[in-house]
N, C-alpha and C. Protein backbone atom coordinates (compact mmCIF):
# COMPACT_ATOMS: atom_id res chain seq x y z
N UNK A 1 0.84 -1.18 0.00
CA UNK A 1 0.00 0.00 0.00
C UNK A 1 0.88 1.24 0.00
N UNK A 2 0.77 2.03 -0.67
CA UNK A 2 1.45 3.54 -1.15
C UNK A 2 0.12 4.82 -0.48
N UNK A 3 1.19 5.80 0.02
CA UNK A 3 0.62 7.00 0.66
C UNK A 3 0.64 8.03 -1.11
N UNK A 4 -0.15 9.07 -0.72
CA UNK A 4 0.05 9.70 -1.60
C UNK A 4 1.49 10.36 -2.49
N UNK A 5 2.63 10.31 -1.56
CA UNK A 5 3.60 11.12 -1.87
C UNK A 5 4.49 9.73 -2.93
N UNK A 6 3.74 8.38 -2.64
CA UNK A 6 4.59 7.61 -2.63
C UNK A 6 5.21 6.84 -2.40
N UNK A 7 5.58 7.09 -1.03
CA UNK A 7 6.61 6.59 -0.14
C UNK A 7 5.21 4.80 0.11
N UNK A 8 6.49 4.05 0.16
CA UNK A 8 6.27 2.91 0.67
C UNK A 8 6.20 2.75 2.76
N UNK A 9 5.28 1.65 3.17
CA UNK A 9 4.69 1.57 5.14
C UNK A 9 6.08 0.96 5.18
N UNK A 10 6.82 1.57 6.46
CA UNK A 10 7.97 1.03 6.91
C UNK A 10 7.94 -0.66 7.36
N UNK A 11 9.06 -1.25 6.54
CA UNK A 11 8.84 -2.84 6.92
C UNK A 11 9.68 -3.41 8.30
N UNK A 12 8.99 -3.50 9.23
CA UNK A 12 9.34 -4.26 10.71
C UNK A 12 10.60 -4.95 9.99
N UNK A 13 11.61 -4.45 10.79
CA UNK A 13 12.85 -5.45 11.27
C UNK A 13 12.62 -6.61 12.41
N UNK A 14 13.51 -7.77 11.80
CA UNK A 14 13.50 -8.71 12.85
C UNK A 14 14.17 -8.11 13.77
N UNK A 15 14.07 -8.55 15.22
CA UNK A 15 14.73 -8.34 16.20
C UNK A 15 13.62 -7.01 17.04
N UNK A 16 12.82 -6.03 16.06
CA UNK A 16 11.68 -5.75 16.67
C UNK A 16 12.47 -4.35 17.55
N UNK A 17 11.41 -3.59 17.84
CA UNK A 17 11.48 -2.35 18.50
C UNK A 17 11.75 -1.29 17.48
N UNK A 18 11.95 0.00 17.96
CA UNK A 18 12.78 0.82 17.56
C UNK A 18 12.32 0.84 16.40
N UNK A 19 13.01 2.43 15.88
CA UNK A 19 11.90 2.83 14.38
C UNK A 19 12.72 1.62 12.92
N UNK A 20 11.63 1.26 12.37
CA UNK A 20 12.22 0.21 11.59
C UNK A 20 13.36 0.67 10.52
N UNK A 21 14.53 -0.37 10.14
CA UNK A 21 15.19 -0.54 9.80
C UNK A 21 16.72 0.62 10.03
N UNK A 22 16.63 1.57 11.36
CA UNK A 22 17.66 1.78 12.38
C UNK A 22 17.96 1.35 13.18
N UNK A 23 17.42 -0.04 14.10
CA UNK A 23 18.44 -0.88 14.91
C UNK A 23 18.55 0.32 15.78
N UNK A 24 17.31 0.90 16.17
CA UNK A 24 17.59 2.18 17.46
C UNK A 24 17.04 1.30 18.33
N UNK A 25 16.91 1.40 19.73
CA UNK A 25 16.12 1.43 20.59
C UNK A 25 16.43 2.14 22.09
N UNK A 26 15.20 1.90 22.75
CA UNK A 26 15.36 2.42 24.10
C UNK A 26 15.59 1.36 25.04
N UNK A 27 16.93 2.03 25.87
CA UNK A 27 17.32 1.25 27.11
C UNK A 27 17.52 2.27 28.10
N UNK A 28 17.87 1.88 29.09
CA UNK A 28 17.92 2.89 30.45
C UNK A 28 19.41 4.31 30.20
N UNK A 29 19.95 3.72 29.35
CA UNK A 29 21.14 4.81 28.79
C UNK A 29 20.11 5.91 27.33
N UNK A 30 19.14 6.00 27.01
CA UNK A 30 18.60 6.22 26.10
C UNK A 30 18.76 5.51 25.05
N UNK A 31 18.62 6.08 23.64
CA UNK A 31 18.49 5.34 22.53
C UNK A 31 19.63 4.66 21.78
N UNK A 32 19.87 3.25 22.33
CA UNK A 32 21.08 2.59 21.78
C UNK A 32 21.20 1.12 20.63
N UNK A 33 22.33 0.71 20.55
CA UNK A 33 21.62 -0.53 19.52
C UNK A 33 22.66 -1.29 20.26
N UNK A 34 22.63 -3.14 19.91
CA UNK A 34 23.21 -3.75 20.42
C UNK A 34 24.02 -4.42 19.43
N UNK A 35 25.27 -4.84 19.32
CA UNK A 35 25.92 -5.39 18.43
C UNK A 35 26.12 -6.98 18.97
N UNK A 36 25.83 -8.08 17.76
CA UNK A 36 25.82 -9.64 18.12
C UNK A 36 26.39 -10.03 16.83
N UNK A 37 27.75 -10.79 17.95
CA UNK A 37 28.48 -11.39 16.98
C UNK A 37 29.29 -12.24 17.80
N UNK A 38 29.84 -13.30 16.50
CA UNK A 38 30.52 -14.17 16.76
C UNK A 38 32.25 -13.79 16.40
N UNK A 39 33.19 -14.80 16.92
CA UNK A 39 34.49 -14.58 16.76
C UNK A 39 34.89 -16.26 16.90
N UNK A 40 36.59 -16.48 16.37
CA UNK A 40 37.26 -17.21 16.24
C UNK A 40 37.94 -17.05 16.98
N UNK A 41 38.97 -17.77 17.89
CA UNK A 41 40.19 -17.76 18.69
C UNK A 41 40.79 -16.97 18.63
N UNK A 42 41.18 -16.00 17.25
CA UNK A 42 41.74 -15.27 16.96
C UNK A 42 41.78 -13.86 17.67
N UNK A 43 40.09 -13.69 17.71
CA UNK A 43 39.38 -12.71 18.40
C UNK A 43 38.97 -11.55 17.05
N UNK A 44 38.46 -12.84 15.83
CA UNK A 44 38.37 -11.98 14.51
C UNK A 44 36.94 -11.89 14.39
N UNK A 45 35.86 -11.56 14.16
CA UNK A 45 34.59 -11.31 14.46
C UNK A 45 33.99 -12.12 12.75
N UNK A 46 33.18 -13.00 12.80
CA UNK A 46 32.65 -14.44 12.12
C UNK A 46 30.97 -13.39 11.51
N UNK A 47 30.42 -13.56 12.31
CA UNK A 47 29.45 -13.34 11.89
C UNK A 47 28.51 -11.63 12.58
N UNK A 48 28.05 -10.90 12.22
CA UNK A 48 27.47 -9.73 12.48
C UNK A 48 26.15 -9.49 12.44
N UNK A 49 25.63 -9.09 13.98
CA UNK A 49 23.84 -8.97 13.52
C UNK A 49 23.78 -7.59 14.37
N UNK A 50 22.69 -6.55 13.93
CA UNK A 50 22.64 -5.54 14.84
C UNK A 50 21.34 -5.08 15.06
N UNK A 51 20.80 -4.93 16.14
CA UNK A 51 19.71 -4.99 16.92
C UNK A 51 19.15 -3.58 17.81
N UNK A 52 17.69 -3.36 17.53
CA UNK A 52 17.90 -2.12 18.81
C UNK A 52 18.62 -2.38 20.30
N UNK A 53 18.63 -1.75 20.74
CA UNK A 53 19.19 -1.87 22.09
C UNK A 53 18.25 -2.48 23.44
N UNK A 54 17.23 -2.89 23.49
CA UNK A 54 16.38 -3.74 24.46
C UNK A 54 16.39 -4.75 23.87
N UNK A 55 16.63 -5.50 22.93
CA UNK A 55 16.81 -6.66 22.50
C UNK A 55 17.19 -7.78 23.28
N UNK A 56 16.80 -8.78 23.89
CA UNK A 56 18.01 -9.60 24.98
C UNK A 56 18.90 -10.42 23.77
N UNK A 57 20.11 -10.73 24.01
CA UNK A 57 20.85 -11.54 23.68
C UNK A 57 20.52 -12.89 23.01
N UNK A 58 20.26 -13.58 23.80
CA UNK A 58 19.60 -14.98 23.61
C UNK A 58 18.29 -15.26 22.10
N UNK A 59 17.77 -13.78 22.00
CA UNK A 59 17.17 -13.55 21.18
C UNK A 59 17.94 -13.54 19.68
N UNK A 60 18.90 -13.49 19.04
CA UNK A 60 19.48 -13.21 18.36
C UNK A 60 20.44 -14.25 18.29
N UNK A 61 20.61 -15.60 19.24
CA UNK A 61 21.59 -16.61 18.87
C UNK A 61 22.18 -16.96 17.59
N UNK A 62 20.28 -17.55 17.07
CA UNK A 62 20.20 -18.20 16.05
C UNK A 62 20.69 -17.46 14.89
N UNK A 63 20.13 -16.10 14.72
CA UNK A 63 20.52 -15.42 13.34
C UNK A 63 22.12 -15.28 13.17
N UNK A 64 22.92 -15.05 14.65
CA UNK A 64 24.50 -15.10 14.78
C UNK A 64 24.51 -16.07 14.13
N UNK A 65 24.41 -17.52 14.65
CA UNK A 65 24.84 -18.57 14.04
C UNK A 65 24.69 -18.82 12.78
N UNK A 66 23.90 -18.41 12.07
CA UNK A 66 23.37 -19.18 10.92
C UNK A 66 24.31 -18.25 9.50
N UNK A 67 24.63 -17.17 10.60
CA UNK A 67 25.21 -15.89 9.65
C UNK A 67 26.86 -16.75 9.58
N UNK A 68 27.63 -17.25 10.48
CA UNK A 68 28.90 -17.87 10.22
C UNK A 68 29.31 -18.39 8.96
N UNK A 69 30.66 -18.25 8.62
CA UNK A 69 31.22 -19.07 7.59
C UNK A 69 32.38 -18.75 7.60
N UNK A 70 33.06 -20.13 8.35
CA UNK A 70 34.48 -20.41 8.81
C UNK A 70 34.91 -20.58 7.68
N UNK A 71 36.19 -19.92 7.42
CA UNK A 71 36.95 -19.94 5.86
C UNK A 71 37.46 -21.42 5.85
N UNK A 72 37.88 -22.00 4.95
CA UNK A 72 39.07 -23.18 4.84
C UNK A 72 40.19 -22.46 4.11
N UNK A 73 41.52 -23.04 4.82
CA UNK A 73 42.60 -23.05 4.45
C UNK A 73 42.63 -23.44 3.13
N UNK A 74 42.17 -24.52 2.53
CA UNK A 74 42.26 -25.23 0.98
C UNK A 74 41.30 -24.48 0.46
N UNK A 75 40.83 -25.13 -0.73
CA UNK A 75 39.99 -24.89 -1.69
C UNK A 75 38.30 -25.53 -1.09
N UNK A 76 37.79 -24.86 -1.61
CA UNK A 76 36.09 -25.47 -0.70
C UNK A 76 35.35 -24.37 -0.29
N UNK A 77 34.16 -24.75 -0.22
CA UNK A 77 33.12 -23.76 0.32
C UNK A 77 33.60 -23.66 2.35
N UNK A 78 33.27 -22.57 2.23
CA UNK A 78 33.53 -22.39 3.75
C UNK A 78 32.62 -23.29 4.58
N UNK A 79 33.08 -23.88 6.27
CA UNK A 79 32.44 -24.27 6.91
C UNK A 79 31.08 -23.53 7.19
N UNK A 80 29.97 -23.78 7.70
CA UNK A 80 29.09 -23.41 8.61
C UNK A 80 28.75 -23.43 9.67
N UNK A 81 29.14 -24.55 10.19
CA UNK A 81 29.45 -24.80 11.94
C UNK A 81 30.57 -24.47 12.54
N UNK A 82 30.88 -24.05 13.87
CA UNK A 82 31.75 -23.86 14.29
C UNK A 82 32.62 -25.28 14.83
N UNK A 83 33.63 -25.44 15.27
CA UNK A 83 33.97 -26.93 16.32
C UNK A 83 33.02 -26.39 17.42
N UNK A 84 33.47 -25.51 17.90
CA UNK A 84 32.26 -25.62 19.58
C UNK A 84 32.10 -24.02 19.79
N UNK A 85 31.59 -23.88 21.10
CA UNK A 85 30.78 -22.64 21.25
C UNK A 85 30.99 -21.92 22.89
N UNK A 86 31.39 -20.96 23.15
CA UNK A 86 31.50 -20.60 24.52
C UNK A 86 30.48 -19.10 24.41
N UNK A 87 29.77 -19.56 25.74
CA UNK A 87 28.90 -18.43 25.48
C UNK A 87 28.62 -18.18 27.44
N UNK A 88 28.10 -17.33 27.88
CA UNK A 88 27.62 -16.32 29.16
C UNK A 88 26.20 -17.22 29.60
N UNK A 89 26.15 -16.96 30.67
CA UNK A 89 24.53 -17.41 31.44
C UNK A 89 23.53 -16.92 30.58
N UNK A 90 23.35 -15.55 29.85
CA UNK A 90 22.55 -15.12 29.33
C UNK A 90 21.76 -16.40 27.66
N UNK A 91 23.14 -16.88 27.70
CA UNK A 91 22.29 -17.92 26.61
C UNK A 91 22.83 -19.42 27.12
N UNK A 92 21.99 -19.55 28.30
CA UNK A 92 21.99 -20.58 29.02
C UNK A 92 20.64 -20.85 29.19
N UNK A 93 19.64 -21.66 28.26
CA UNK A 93 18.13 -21.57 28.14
C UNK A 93 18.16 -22.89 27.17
N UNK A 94 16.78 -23.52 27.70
CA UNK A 94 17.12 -25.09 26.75
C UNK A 94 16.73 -24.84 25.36
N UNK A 95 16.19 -24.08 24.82
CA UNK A 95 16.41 -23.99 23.23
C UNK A 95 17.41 -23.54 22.12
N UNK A 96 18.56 -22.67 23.06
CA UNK A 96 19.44 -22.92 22.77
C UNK A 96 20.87 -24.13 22.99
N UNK A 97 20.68 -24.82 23.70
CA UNK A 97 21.39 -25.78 24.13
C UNK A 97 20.66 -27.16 23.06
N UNK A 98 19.45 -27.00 22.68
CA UNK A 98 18.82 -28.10 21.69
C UNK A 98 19.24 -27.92 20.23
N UNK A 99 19.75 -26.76 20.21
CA UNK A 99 20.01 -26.35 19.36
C UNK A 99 21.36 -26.39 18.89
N UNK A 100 21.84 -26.37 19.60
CA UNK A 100 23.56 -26.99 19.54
C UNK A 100 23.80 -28.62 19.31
N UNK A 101 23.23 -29.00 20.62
CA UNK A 101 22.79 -30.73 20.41
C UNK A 101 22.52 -31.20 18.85
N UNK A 102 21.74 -30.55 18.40
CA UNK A 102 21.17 -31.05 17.00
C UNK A 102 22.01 -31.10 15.81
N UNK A 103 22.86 -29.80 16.09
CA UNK A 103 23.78 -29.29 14.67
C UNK A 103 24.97 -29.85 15.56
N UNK A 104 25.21 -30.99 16.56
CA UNK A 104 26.51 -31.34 17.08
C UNK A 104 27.83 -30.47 17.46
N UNK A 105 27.46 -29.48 17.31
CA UNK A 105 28.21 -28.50 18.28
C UNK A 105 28.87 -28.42 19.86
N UNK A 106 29.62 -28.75 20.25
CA UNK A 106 30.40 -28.48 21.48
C UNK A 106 30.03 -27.33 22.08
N UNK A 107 29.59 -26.98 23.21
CA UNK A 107 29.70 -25.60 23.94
C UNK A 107 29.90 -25.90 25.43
N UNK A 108 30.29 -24.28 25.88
CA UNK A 108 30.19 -24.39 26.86
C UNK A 108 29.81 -23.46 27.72
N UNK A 109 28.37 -23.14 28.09
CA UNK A 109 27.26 -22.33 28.70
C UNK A 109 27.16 -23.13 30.43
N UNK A 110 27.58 -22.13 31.22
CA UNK A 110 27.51 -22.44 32.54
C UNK A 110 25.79 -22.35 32.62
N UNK A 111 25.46 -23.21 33.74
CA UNK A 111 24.20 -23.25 34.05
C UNK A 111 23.82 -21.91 35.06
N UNK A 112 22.14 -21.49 34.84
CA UNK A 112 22.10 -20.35 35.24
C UNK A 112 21.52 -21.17 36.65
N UNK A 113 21.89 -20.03 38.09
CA UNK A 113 21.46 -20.47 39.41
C UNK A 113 20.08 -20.96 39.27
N UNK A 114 19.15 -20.06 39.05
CA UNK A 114 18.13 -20.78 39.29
C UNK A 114 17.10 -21.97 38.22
N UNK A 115 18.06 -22.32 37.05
CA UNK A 115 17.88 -23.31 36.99
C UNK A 115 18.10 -24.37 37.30
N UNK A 116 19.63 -24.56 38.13
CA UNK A 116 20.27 -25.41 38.91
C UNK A 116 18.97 -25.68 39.89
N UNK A 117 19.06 -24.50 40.56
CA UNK A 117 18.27 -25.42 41.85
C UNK A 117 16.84 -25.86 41.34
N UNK A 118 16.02 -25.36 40.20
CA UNK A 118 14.90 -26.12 39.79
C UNK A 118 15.13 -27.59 39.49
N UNK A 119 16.26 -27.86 39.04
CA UNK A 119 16.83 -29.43 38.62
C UNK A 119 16.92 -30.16 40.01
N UNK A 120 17.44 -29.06 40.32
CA UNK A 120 17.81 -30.25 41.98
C UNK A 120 16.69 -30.33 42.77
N UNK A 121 15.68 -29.32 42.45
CA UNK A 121 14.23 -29.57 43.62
C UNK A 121 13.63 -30.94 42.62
N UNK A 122 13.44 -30.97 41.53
CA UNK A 122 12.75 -31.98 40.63
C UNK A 122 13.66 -33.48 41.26
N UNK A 123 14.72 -33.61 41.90
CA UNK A 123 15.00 -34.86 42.37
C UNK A 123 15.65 -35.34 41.46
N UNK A 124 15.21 -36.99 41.00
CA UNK A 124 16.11 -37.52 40.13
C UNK A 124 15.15 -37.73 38.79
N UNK A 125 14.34 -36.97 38.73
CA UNK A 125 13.27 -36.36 37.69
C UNK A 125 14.00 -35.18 37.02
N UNK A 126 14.65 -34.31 37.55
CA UNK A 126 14.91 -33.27 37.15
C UNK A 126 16.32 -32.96 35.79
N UNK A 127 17.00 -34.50 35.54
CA UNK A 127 17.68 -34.41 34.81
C UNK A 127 18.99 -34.36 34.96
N UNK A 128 20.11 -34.96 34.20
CA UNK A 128 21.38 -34.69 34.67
C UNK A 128 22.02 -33.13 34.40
N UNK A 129 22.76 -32.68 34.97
CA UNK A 129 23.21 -31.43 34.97
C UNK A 129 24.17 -31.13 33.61
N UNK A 130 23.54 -30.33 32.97
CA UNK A 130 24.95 -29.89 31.07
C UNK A 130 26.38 -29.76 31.73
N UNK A 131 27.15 -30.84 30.49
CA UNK A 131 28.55 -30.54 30.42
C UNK A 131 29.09 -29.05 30.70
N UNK A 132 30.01 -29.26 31.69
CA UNK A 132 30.85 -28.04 31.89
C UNK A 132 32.20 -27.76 31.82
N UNK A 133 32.72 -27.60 30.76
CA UNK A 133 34.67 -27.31 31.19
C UNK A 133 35.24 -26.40 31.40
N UNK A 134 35.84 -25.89 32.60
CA UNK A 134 36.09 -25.04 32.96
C UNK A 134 37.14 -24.22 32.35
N UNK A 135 38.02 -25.11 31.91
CA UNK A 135 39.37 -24.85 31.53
C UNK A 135 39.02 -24.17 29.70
N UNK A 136 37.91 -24.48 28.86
CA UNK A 136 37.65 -24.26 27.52
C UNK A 136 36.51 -22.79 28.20
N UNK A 137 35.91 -22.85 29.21
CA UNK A 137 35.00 -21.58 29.37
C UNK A 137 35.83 -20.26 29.76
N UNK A 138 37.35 -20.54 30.29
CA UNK A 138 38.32 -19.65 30.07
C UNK A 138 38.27 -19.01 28.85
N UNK A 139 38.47 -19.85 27.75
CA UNK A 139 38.83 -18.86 26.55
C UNK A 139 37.30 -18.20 25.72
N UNK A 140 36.33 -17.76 26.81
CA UNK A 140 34.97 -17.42 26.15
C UNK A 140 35.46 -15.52 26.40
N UNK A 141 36.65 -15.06 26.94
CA UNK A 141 37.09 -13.82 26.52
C UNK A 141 37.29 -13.34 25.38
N UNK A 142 37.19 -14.11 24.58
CA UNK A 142 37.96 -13.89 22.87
C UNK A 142 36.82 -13.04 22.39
N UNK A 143 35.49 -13.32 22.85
CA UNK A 143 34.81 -12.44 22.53
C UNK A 143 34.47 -10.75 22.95
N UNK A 144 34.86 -10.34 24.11
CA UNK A 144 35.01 -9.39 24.73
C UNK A 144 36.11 -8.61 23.97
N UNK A 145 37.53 -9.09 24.00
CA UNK A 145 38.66 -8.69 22.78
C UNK A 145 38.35 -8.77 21.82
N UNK A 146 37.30 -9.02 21.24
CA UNK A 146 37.23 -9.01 19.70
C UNK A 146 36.05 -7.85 19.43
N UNK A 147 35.00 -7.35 20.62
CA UNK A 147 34.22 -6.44 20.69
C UNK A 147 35.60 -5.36 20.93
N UNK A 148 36.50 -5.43 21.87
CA UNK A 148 37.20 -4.20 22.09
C UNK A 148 37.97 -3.71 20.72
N UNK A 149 38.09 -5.54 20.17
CA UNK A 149 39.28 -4.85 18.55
C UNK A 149 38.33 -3.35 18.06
N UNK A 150 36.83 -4.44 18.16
CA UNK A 150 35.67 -3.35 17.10
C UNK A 150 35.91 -1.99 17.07
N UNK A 151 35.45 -1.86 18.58
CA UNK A 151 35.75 -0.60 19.42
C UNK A 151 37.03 0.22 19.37
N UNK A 152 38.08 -0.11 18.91
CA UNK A 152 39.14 0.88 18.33
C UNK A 152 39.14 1.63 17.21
N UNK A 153 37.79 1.53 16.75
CA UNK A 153 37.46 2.42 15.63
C UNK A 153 36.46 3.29 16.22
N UNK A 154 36.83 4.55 15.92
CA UNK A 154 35.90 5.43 16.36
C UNK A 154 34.20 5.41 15.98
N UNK A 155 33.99 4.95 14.78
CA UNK A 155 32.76 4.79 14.53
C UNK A 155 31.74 3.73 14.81
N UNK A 156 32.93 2.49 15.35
CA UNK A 156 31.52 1.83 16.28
C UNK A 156 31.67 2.05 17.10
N UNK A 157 32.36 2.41 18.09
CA UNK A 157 32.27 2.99 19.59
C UNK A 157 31.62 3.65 20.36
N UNK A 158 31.14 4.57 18.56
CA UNK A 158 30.04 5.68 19.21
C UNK A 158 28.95 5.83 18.21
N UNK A 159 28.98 5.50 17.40
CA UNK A 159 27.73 4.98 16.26
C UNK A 159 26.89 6.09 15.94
N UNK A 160 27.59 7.32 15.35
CA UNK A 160 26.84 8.51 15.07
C UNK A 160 26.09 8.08 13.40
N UNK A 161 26.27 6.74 13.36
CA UNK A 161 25.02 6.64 12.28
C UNK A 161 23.59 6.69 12.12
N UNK A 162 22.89 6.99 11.50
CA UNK A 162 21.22 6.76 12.22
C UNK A 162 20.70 5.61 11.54
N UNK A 163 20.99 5.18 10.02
CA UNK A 163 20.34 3.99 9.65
C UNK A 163 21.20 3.07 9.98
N UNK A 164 20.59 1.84 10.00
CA UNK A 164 20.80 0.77 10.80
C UNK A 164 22.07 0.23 9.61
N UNK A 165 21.65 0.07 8.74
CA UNK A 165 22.63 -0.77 7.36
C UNK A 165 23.55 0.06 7.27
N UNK A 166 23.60 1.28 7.28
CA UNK A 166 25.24 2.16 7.23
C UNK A 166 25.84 2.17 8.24
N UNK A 167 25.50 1.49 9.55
CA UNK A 167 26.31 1.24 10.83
C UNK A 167 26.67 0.11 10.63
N UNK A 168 25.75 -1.30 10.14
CA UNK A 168 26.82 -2.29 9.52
C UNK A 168 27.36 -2.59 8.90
N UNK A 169 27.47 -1.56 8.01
CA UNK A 169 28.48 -1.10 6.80
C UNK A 169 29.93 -0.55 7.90
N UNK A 170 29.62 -0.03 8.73
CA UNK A 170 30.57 0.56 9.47
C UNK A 170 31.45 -0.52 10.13
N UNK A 171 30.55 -1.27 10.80
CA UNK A 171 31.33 -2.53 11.66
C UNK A 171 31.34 -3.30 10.62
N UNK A 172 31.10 -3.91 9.45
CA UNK A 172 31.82 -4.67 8.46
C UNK A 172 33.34 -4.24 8.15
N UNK A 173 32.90 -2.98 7.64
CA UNK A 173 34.41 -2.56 7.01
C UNK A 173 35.47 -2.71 8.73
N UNK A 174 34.84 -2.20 9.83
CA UNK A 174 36.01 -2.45 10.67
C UNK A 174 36.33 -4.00 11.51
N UNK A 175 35.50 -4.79 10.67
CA UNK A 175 35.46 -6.52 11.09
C UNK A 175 36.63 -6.70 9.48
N UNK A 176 36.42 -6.45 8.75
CA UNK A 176 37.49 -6.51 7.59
C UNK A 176 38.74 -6.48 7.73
N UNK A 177 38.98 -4.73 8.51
CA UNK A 177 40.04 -4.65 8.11
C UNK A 177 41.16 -5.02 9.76
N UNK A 178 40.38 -5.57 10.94
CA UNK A 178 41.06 -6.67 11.70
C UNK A 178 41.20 -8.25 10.53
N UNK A 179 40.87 -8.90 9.91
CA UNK A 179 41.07 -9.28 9.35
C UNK A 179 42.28 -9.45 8.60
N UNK A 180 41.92 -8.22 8.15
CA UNK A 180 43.52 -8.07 7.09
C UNK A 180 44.84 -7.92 8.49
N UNK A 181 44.46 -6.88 9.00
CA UNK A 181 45.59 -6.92 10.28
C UNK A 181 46.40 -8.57 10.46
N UNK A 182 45.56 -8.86 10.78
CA UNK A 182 45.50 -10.54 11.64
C UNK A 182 46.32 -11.36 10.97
């Protein structure tokens, strides 16, 4: 449906809120957006999604993931799966953990408190407790350093863009050119 001038009804972004297709929203800092992404060991940033800023995390797993594509050294189409996955309490929820299970993925998501103790009130109903390694949930920093690489560019740090696609134009080109660095 067209208004008189023309103009085409703004089309809802996934991820929801905020005026469509700027990835604005409102959080208790005012109007911010959230950046979700993945990284390699390296601390080189894999895949890019960007979201208003009330968005939770956990919300946005799937589109991270699905956005990946691990290069190969040889000749070949790039991977799509990762070997495994380190991720925060925040995506510690059983549809994401079914979701790993399925596509055989390794991770390692500490259990959140109060699902622990819901398991343990359920008895021996309640299920065995998810793999945990402590020593592989160490290296779930790579992602924090690989947000800070981002962040050495002045323009995602402070994101004086207003549409949403020329800010990930912004963090592309500065996910690139760590890349080339690297």
């Amino acid at each position: 449906m067209r208004s008189r001038a023309g103009a085409r009804p703004p089309v809802p972004v996934p991820g929801g809120g905020g005026a469509p297709g700027e990835a604005l929203g409102r959080s208790r800092g005012g109007l911010t957006c959230k950046l979700h992404l993945s990284a390699d060991g390296k601390c080189r940033p894999l895949s890019l999604v960007i979201t208003p800023g009330q968005r939770a995390d956990c919300t946005q797993f799937e589109p991270v993931m699905d956005k990946i594509r691990v290069p190969r050294t040889g000749a070949g189409r790039p991977r799509r799966l990762p070997d495994s996955v380190g991720a925060d309490k925040a995506y510690s929820n059983s549809l994401i953990r079914s979701y790993l299970r399925r596509r055989g993925i390794r991770h390692v998501i500490p259990e959140k408190s109060d699902t622990k103790s819901a398991r343990l009130r359920r008895g021996s109903r309640g299920g065995r407790p998810p793999g945990f390694d402590k020593t592989r949930y160490k290296a779930r920093n790579t992602i924090e350093r690989a947000i800070n690489k981002l962040k050495h560019f002045r323009a995602v740090a402070t994101r004086y863009d207003k549409r949403g696609y020329v800010f990930l134009g912004t963090v592309t080109a500065a996910a690139l050119l760590i890349w080339l660095r690297s």
